[in-house]
Protein backbone atom coordinates (compact mmCIF):
# COMPACT_ATOMS: atom_id res chain seq x y z
CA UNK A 1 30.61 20.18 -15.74
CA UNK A 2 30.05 23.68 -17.69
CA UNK A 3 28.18 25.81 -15.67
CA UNK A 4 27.11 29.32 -17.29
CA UNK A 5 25.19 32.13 -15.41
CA UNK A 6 23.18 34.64 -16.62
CA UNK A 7 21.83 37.60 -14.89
CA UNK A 8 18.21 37.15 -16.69
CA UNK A 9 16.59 34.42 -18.19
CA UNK A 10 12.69 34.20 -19.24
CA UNK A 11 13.22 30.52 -18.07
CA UNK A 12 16.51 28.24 -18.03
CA UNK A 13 14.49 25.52 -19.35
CA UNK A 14 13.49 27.64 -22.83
CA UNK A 15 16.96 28.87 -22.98
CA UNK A 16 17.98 25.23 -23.70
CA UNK A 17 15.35 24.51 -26.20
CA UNK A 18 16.77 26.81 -28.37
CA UNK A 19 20.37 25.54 -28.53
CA UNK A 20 21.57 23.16 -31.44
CA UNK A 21 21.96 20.03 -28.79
CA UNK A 22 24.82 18.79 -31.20
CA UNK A 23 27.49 21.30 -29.95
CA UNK A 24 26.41 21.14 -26.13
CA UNK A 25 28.33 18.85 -23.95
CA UNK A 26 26.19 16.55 -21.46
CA UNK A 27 26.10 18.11 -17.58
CA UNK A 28 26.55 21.79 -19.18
CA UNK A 29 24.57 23.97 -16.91
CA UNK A 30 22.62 26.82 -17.88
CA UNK A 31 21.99 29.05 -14.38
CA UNK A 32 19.87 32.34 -13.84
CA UNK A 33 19.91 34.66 -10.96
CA UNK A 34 16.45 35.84 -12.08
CA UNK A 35 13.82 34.05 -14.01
CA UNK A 36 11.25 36.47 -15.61
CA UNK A 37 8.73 33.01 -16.73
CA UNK A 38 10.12 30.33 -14.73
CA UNK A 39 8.03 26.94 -15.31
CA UNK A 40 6.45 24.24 -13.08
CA UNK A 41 4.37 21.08 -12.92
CA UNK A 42 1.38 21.57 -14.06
CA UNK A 43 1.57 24.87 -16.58
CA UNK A 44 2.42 26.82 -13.02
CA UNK A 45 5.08 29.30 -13.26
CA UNK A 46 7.98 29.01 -10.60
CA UNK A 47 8.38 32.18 -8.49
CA UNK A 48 11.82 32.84 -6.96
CA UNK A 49 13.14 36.22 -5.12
CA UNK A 50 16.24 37.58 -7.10
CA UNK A 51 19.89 36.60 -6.37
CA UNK A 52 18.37 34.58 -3.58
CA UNK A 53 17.80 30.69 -4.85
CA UNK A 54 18.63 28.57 -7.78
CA UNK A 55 16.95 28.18 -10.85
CA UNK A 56 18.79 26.87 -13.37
CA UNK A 57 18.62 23.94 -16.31
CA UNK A 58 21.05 20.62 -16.96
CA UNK A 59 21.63 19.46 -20.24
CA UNK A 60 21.54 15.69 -20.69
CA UNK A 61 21.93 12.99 -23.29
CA UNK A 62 20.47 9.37 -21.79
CA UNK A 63 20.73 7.96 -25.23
CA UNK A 64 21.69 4.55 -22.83
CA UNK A 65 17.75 4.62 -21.24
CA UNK A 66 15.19 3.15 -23.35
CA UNK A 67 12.12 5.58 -24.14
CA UNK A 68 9.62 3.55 -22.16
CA UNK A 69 12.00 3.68 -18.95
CA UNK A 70 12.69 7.31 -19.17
CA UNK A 71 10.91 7.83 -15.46
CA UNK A 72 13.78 6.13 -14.40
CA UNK A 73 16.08 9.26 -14.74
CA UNK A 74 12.96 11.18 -13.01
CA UNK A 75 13.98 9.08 -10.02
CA UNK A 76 17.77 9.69 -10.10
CA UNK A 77 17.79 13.07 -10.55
CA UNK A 78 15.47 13.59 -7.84
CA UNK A 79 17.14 10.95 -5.25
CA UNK A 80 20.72 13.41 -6.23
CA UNK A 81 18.75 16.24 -4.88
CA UNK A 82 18.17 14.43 -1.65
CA UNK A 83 21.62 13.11 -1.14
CA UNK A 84 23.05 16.56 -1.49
CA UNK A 85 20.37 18.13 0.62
CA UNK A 86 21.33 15.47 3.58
CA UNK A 87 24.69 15.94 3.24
CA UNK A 88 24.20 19.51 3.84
CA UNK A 89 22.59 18.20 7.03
CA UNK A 90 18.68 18.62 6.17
CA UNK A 91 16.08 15.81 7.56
CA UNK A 92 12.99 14.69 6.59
CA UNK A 93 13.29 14.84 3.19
CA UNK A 94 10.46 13.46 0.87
CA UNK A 95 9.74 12.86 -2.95
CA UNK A 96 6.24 14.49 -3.63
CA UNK A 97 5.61 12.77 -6.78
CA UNK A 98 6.71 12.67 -9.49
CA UNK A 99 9.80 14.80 -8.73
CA UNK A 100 9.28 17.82 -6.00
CA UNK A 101 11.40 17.91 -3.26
CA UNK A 102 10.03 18.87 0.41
CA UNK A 103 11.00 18.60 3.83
CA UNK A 104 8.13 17.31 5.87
CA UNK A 105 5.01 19.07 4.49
CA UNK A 106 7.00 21.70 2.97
CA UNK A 107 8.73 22.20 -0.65
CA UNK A 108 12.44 23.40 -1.09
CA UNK A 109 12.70 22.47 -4.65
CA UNK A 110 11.00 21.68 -8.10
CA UNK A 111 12.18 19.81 -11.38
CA UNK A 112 10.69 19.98 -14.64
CA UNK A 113 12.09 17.71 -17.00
CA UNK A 114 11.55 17.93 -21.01
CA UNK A 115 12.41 14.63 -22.81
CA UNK A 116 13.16 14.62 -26.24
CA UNK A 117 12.84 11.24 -28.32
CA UNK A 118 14.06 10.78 -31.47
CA UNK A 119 13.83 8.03 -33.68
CA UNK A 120 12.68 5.49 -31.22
CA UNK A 121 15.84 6.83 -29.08
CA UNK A 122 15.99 8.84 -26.06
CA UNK A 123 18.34 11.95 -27.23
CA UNK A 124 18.38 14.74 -25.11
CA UNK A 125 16.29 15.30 -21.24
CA UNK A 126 16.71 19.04 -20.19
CA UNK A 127 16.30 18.98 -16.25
CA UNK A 128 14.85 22.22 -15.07
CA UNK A 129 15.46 22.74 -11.20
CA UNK A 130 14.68 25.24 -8.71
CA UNK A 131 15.65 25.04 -5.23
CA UNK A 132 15.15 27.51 -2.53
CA UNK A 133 18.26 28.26 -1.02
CA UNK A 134 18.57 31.82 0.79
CA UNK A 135 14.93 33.27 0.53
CA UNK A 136 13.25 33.80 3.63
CA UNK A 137 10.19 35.28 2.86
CA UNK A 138 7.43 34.57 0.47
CA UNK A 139 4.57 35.46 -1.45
CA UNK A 140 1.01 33.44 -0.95
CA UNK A 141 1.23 31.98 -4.52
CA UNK A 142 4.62 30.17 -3.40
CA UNK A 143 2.07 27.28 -0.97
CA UNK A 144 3.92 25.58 1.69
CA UNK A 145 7.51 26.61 1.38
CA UNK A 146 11.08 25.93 2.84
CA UNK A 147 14.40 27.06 2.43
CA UNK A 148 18.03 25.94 3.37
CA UNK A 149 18.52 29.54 5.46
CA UNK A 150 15.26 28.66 7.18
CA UNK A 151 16.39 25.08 7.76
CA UNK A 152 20.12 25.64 8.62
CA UNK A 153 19.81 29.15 10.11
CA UNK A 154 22.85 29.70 7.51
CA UNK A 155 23.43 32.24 4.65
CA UNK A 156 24.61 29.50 1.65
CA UNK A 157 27.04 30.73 -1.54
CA UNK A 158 25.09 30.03 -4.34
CA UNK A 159 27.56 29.07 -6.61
CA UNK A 160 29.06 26.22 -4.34
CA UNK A 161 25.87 25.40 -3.79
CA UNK A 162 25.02 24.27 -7.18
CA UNK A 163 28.37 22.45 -7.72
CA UNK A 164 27.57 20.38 -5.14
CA UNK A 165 23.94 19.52 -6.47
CA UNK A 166 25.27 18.83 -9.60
CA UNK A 167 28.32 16.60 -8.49
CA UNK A 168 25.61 15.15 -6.60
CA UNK A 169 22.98 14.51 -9.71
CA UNK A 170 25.97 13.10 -10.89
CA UNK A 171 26.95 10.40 -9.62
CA UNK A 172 23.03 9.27 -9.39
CA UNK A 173 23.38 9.62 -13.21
CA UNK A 174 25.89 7.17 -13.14
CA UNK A 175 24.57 4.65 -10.68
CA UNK A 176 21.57 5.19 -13.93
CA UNK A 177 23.85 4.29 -16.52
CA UNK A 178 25.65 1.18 -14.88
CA UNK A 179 22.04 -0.47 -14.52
CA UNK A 180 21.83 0.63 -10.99
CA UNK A 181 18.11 0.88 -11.29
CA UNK A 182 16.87 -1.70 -8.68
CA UNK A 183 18.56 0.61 -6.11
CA UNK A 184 17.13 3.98 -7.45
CA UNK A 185 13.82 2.46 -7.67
CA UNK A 186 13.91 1.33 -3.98
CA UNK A 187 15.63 4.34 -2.38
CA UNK A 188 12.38 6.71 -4.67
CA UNK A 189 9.53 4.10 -2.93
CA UNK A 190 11.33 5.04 -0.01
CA UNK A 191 11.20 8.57 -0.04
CA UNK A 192 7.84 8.81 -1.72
CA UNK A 193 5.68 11.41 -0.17
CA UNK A 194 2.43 9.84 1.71
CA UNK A 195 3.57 6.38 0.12
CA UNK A 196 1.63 4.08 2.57
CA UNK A 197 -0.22 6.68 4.57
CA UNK A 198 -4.23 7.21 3.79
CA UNK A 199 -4.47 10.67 2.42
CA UNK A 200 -7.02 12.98 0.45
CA UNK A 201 -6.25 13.48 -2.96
CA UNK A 202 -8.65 14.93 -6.00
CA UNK A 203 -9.05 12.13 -9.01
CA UNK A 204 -11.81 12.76 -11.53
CA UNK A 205 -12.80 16.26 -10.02
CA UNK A 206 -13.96 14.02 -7.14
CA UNK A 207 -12.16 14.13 -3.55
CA UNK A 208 -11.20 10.26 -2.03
CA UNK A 209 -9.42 8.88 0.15
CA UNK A 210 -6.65 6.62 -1.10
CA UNK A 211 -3.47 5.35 0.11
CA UNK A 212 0.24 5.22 -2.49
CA UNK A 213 1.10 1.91 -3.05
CA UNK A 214 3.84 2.44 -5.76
CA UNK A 215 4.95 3.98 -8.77
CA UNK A 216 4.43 2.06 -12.48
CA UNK A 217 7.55 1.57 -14.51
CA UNK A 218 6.55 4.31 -17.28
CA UNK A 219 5.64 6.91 -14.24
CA UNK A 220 2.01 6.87 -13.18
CA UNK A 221 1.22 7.29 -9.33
CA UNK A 222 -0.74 4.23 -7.96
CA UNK A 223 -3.17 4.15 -5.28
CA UNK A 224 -5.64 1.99 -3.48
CA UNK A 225 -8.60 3.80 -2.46
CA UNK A 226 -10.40 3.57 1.11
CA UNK A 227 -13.00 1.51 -1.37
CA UNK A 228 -10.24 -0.89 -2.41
CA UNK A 229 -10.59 0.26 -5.99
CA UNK A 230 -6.88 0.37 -7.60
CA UNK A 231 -5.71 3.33 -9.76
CA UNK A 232 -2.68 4.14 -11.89
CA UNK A 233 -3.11 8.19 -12.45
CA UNK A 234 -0.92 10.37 -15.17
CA UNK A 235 -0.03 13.72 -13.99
CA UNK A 236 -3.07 15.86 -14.76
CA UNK A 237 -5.45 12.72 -13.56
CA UNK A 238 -4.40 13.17 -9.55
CA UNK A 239 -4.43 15.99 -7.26
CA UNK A 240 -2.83 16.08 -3.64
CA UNK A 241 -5.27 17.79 -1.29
């Protein structure tokens, strides 16, 4: 694990795009106390208070995934997340698909991940995380939001903080890479947000009614609406209302 910090980033995720991915190790870390263009889901920009959270990128090389199974390392990284938050001694965690991170109705941390194929291969996923660890106050265009000082009443050090979530990415990486995927894909069904539950989502600019039923292998949210009609919805296809 190589873990560098920078005071100032536009976004961690950018940073990484412009290194030659030949000389980086896998698990090297780039970390920023502030982001001046941090990115979400969705083109949104991720908004964190200075000094006070996490934001920060890891560098990976899957080259043992196949391209069409790449959601698979969606799942781990996300279910590492969770383990490392319930260690710390947060319940009621939840995967709000595909890979944000809440507690009950409320987020405490978003991924973006950029996959790079090349050559048929799966070369190089750059995992963009942000995770709200000592802010306690925020601004309208943050939503529903949590933190682990609201949660545990406790001031956290940032830096052992992210060693943790790493070690903790980690070893979900590895479960990845020794074809522990029947596991990962159960434990993500498990913690899928709303899975099961009849909910209001927007699909087609229209609002329905529709219960989760499962995630496809390649990634697409599945649903049955109240109309027993069955869809498989890509990212910018399904809204949660």
């Amino acid at each position: 694990m190589n873990i560098v910090w920078f005071d100032t980033l536009d976004s961690t995720n950018h940073y990484c795009e412009l290194l030659d991915m030949n000389d980086v190790e896998e698990f090297t870390v780039i970390a920023a106390r502030e982001q001046t263009a941090g990115r979400g889901q969705r083109g949104n920009h991720w908004v964190s208070a200075v000094g006070e959270n996490l934001t920060f990128s890891i560098v990976l090389k899957p080259v043992f995934l196949p391209p069409l199974r790449q959601f698979e390392l969606t799942k781990a990284v996300s279910l590492g997340i969770v383990d490392a938050l319930e260690a710390m001694g947060i319940g009621g965690i939840f995967i709000k698909w595909p890979n944000d991170i809440y507690v009950g109705d409320r987020k405490i941390c978003g991924t973006l991940i950029a996959n790079t194929i090349t050559g048929g291969q799966f070369a190089v996923a750059v995992c963009g995380i942000g995770l709200n660890v000592n802010q306690t106050k925020f601004g309208p265009e943050a939503g529903r939001p949590t933190s682990l000082r609201l949660l545990t009443r406790t001031k956290a050090d940032l830096n052992t903080t992210l060693t943790y979530l790493i070690s903790s990415i980690e070893r979900r990486y590895e479960m990845l890479r020794q074809n522990g995927e029947n596991e990962i894909d159960k434990e993500y069904l498990n913690r899928l947000y709303q899975c099961g539950i009849a909910a209001r989502y927007r699909h087609d600019g229209q609002g329905i009614t529709a219960i989760i039923t499962g995630v496809s292998p390649t990634g697409q949210l599945m649903l049955r609406t109240d109309e027993g009609r069955e869809l498989s919805c890509a990212m910018k296809e399904i809204e949660f209302l």
